[in-house]
Each structure stands twice: as C-alpha cells, then as structure tokens.
N, C-alpha and C. Protein backbone atom coordinates (compact mmCIF):
# COMPACT_ATOMS: atom_id res chain seq x y z
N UNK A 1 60.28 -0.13 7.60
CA UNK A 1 59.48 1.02 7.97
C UNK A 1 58.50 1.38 6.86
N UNK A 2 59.00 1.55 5.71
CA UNK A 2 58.16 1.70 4.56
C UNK A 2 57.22 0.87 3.72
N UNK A 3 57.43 -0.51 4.87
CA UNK A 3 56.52 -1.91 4.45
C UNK A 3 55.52 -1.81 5.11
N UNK A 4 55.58 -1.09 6.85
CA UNK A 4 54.49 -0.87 7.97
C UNK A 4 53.68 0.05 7.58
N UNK A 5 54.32 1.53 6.93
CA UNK A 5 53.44 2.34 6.40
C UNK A 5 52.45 2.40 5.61
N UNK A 6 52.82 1.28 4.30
CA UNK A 6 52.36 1.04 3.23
C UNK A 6 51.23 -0.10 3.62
N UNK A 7 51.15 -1.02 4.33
CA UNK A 7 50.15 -1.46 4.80
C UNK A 7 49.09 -1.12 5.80
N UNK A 8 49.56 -0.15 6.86
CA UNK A 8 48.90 0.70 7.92
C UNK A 8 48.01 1.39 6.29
N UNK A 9 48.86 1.66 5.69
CA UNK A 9 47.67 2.78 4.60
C UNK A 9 46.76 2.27 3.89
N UNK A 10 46.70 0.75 3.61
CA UNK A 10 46.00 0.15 2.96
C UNK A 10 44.78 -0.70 3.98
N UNK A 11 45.10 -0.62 5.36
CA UNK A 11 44.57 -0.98 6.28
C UNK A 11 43.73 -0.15 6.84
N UNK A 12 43.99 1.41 6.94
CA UNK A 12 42.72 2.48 6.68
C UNK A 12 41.69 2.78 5.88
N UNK A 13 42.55 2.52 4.30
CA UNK A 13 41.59 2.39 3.12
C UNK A 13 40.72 1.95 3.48
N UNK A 14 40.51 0.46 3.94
CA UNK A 14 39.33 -0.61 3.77
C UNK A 14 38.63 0.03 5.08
N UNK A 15 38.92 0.52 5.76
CA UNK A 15 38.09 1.23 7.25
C UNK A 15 36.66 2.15 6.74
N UNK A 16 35.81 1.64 6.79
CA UNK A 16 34.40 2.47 6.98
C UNK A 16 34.06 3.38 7.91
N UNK A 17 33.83 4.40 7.84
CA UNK A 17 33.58 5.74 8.97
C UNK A 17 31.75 5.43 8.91
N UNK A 18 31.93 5.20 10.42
CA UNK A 18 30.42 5.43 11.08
C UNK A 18 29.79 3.28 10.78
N UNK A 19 28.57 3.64 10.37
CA UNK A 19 27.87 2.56 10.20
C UNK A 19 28.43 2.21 8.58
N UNK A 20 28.19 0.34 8.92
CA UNK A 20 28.64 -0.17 8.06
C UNK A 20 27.29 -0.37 6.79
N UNK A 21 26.43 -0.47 7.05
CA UNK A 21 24.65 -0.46 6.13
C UNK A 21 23.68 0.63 6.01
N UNK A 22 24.63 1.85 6.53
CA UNK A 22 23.87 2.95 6.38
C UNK A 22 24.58 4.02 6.02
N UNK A 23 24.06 5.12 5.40
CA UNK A 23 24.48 6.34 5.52
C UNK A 23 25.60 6.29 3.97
N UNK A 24 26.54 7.37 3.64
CA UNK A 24 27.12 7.88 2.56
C UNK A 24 28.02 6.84 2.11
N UNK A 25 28.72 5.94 2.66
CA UNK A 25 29.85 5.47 2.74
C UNK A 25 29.67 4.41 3.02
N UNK A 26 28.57 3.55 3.03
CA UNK A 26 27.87 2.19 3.49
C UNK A 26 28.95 1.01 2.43
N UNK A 27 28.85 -0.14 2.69
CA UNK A 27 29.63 -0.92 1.95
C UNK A 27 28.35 -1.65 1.36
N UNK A 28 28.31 -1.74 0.24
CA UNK A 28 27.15 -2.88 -0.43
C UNK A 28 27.18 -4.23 -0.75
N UNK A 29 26.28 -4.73 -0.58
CA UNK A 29 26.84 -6.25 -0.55
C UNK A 29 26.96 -6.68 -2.52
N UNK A 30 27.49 -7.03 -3.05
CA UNK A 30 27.28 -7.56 -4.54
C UNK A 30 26.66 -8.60 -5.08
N UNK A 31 25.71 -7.81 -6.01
CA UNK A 31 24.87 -8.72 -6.78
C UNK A 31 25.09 -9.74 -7.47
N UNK A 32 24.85 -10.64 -7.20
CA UNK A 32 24.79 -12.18 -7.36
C UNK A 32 24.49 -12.42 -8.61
N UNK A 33 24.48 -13.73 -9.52
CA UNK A 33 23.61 -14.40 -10.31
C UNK A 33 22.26 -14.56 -9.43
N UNK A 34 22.35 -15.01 -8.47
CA UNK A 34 21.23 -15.73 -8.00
C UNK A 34 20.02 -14.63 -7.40
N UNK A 35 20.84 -13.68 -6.75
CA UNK A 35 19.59 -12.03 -6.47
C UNK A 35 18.96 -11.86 -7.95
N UNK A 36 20.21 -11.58 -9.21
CA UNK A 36 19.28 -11.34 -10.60
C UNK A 36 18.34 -11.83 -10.95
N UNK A 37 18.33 -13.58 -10.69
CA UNK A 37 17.40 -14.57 -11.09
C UNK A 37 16.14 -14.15 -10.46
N UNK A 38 16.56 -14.23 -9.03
CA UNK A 38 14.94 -13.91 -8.05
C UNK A 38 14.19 -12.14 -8.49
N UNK A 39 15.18 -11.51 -8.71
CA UNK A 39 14.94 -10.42 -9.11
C UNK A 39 13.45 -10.54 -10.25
N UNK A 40 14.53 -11.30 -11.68
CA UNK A 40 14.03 -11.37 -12.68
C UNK A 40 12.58 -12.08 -12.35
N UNK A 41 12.52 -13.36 -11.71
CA UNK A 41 10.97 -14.17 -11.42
C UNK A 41 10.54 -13.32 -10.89
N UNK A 42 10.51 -12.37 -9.84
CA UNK A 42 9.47 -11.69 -9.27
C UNK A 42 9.39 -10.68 -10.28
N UNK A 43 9.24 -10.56 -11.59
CA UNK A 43 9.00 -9.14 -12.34
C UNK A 43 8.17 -10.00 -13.28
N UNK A 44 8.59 -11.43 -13.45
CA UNK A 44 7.82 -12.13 -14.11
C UNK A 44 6.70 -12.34 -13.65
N UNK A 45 6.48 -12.97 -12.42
CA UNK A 45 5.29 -13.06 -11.80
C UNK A 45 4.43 -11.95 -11.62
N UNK A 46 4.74 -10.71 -11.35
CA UNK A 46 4.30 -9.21 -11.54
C UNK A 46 3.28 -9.14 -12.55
N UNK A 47 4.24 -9.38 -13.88
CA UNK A 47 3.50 -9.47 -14.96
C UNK A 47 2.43 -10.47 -15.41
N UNK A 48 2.68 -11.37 -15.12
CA UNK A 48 1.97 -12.83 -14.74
C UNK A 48 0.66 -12.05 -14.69
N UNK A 49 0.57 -11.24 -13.06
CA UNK A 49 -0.89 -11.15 -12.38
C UNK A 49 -1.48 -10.34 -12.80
N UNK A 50 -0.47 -9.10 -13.48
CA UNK A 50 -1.37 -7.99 -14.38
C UNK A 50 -2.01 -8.42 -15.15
N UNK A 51 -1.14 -9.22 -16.32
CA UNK A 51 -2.11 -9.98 -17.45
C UNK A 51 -3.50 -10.54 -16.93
N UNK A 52 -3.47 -11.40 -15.82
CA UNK A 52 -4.29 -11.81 -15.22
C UNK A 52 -5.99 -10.95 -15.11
N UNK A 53 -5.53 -9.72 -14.20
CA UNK A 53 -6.13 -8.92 -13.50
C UNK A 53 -6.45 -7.82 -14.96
N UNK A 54 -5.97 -8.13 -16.14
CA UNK A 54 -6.25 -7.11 -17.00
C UNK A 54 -7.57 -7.83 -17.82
N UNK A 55 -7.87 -9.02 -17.74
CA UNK A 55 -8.79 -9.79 -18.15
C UNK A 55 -9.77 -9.53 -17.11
N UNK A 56 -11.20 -9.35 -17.51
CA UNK A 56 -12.78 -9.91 -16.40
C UNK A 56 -12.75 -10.81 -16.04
N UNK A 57 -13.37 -11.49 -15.07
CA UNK A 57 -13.62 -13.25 -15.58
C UNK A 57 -15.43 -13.06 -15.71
N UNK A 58 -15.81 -12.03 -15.36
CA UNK A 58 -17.39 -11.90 -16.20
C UNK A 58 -17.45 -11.11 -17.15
N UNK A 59 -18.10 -11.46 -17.99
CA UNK A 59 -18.65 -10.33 -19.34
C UNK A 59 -19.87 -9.83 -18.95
N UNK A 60 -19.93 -8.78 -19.77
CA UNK A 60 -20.88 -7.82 -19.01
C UNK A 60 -22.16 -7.70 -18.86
N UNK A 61 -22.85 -9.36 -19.60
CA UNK A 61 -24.17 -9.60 -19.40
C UNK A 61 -24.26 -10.94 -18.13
N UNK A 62 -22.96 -11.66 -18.05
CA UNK A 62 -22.96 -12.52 -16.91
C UNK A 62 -22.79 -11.59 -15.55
N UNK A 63 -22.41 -10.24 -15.56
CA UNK A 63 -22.35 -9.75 -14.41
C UNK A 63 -23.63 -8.93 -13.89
N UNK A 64 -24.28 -8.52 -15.08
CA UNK A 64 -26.09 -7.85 -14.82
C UNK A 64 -26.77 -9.39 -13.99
N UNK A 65 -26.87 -10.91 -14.04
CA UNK A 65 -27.53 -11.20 -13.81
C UNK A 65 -27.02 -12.35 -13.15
N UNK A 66 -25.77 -12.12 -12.26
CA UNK A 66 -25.34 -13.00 -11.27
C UNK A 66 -25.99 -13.14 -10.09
N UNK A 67 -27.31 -11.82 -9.85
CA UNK A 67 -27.68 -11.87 -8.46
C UNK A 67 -28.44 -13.39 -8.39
N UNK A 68 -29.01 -13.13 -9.65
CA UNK A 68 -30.64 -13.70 -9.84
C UNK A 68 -30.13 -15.48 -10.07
N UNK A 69 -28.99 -15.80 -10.30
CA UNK A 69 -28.21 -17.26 -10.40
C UNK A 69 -28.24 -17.56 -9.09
N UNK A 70 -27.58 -16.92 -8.22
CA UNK A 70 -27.93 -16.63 -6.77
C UNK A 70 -28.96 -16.92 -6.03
N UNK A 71 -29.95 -16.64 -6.31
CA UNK A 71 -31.63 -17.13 -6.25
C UNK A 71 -31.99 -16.04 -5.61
N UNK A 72 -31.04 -14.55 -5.66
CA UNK A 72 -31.42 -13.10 -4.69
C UNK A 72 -32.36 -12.27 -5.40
N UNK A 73 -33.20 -11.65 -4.78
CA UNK A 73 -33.97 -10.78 -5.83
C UNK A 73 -33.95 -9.17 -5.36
N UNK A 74 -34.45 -8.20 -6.00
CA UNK A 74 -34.25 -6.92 -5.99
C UNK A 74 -34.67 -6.62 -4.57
N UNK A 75 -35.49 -7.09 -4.15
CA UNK A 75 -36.44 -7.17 -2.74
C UNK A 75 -35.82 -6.82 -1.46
N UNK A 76 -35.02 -8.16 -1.84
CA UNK A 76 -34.30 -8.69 -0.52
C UNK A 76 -33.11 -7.66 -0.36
N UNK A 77 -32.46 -7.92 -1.36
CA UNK A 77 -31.29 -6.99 -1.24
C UNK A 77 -31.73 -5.38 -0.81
N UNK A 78 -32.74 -5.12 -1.22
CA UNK A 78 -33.32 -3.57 -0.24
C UNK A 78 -33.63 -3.30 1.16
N UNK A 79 -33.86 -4.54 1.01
CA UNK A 79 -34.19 -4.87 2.83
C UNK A 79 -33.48 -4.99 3.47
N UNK A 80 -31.96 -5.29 2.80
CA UNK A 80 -30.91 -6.15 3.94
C UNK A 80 -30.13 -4.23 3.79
N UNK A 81 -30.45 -3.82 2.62
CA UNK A 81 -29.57 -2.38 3.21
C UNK A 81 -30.80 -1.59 3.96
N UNK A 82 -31.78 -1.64 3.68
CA UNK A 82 -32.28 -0.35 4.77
C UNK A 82 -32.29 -1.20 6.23
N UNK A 83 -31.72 -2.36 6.56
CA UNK A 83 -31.45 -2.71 8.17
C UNK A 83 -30.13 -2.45 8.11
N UNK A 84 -29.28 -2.37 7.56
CA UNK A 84 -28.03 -1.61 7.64
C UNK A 84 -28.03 -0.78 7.88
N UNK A 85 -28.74 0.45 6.85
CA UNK A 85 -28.51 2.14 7.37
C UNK A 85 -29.36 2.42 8.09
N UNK A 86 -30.47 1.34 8.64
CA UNK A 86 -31.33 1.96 9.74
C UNK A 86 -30.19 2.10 11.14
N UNK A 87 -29.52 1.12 11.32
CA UNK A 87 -28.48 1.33 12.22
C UNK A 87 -27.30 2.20 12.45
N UNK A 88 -27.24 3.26 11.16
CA UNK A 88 -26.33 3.93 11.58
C UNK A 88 -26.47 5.53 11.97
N UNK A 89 -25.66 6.39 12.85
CA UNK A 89 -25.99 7.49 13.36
C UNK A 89 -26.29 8.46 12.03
N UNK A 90 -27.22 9.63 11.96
CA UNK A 90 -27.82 10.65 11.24
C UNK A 90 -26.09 11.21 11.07
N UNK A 91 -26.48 11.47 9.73
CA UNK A 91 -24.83 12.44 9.15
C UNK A 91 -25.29 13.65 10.33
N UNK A 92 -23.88 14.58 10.81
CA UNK A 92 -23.70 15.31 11.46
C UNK A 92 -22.80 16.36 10.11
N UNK A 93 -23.21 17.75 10.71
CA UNK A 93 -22.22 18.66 10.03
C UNK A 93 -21.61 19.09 10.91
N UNK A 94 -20.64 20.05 10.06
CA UNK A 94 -19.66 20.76 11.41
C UNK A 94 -20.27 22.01 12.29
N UNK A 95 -21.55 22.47 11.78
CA UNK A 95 -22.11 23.27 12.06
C UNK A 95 -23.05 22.79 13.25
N UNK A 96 -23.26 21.50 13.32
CA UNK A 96 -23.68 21.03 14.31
C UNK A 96 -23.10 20.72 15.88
N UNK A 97 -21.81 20.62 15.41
CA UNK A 97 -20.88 20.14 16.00
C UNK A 97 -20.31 21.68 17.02
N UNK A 98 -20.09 22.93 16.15
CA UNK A 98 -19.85 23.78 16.46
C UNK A 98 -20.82 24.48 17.17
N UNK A 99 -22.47 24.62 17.26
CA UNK A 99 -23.32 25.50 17.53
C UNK A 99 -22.78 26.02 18.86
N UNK A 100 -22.25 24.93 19.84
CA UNK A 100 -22.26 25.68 21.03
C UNK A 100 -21.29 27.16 20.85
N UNK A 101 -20.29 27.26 19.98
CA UNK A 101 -19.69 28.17 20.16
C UNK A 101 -20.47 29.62 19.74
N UNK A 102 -21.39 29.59 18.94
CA UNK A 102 -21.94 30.60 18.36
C UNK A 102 -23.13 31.52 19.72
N UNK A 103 -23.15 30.64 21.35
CA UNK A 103 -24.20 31.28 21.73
C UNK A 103 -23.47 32.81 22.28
N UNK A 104 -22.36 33.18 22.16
CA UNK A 104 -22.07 34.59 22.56
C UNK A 104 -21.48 35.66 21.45
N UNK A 105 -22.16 34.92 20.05
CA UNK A 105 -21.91 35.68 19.34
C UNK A 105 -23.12 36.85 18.68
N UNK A 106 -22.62 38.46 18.71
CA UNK A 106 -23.59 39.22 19.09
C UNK A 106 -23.67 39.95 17.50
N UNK A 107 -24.91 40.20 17.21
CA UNK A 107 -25.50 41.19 16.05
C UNK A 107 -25.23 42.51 16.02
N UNK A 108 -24.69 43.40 15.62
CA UNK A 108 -25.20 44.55 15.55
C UNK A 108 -26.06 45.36 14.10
C-alpha cells in the first residue's frame, strides 16, 4: 500500500497542469552542446557583418563622383526627377480635406 502511494506521488510530481510549451509551468527542453555552438556562430556571424557594415566601401571623394563614372550628368538626373514628381498628386492639407465641414459654421 505504501509502495502504490509513494509512486502514485511521484507520478503526479512529473504531471504538468495545462499546456506543456506554454504558460507558468511549461517544461523546457535542455540546452545542448550543440544549441550553444549554433548559438555561439550566429553571434559570430552578427559580428562578422557589423564589422563589415562599420567599414564604407567608398571614401568620400569616390562617392562625390560615382555619378559621372557612370557617364550620368547633373542634367539628366533633373529630368528623370521632375518626370517623377510631375506625376504625382499636389500635397493636400487637412484643411482641405475638411472645408466641407466649415460651410455651417456661423460668425458672430
């Protein structure tokens, strides 16, 4: 009797209330050698791209005169934006937007 009890009690222990991957009482799975490793390379590589991305790859007189390597000149590039913003609608305000509400509003 006191062998059934003693295992019924140790057989509740291990019982999780509710969901098993969520919530207060979740069971976690244990970290590996092998999660640490991948862990660790992806922090490496992280750093990798910052270093990377913390470097230019132009200096700041190759970047004044990349257009013109290009064979683009000041010209063109004006032209290709005013056919851009010729195409787009006139800025609107909210005051524009609103006028209709203002026609029953009265002076005294």
């Amino acid at each position: 009797m006191k062998l059934t009890h003693v295992l019924l009690f140790y057989k509740n222990l291990m019982k999780v209330p509710g969901s098993l991957y969520a919530g207060k009482h979740r069971v976690y799975r244990p970290i590996k050698m092998k999660d640490r490793r991948e862990a660790f390379n992806r922090l490496m590589k992280e750093q990798q791209n910052l270093a990377i991305l913390s470097r230019p790859y132009l200096t700041m007189e190759e970047e004044q005169g990349h257009m013109k390597a290009m064979g683009r000149n000041r010209l063109a590039y004006e032209a290709l934006k005013e056919r851009n913003t010729s195409k787009m609608l006139p800025h609107r305000t909210i005051e524009d937007h609103l006028e209709h509400v203002n026609t029953g509003r009265k002076w005294e």
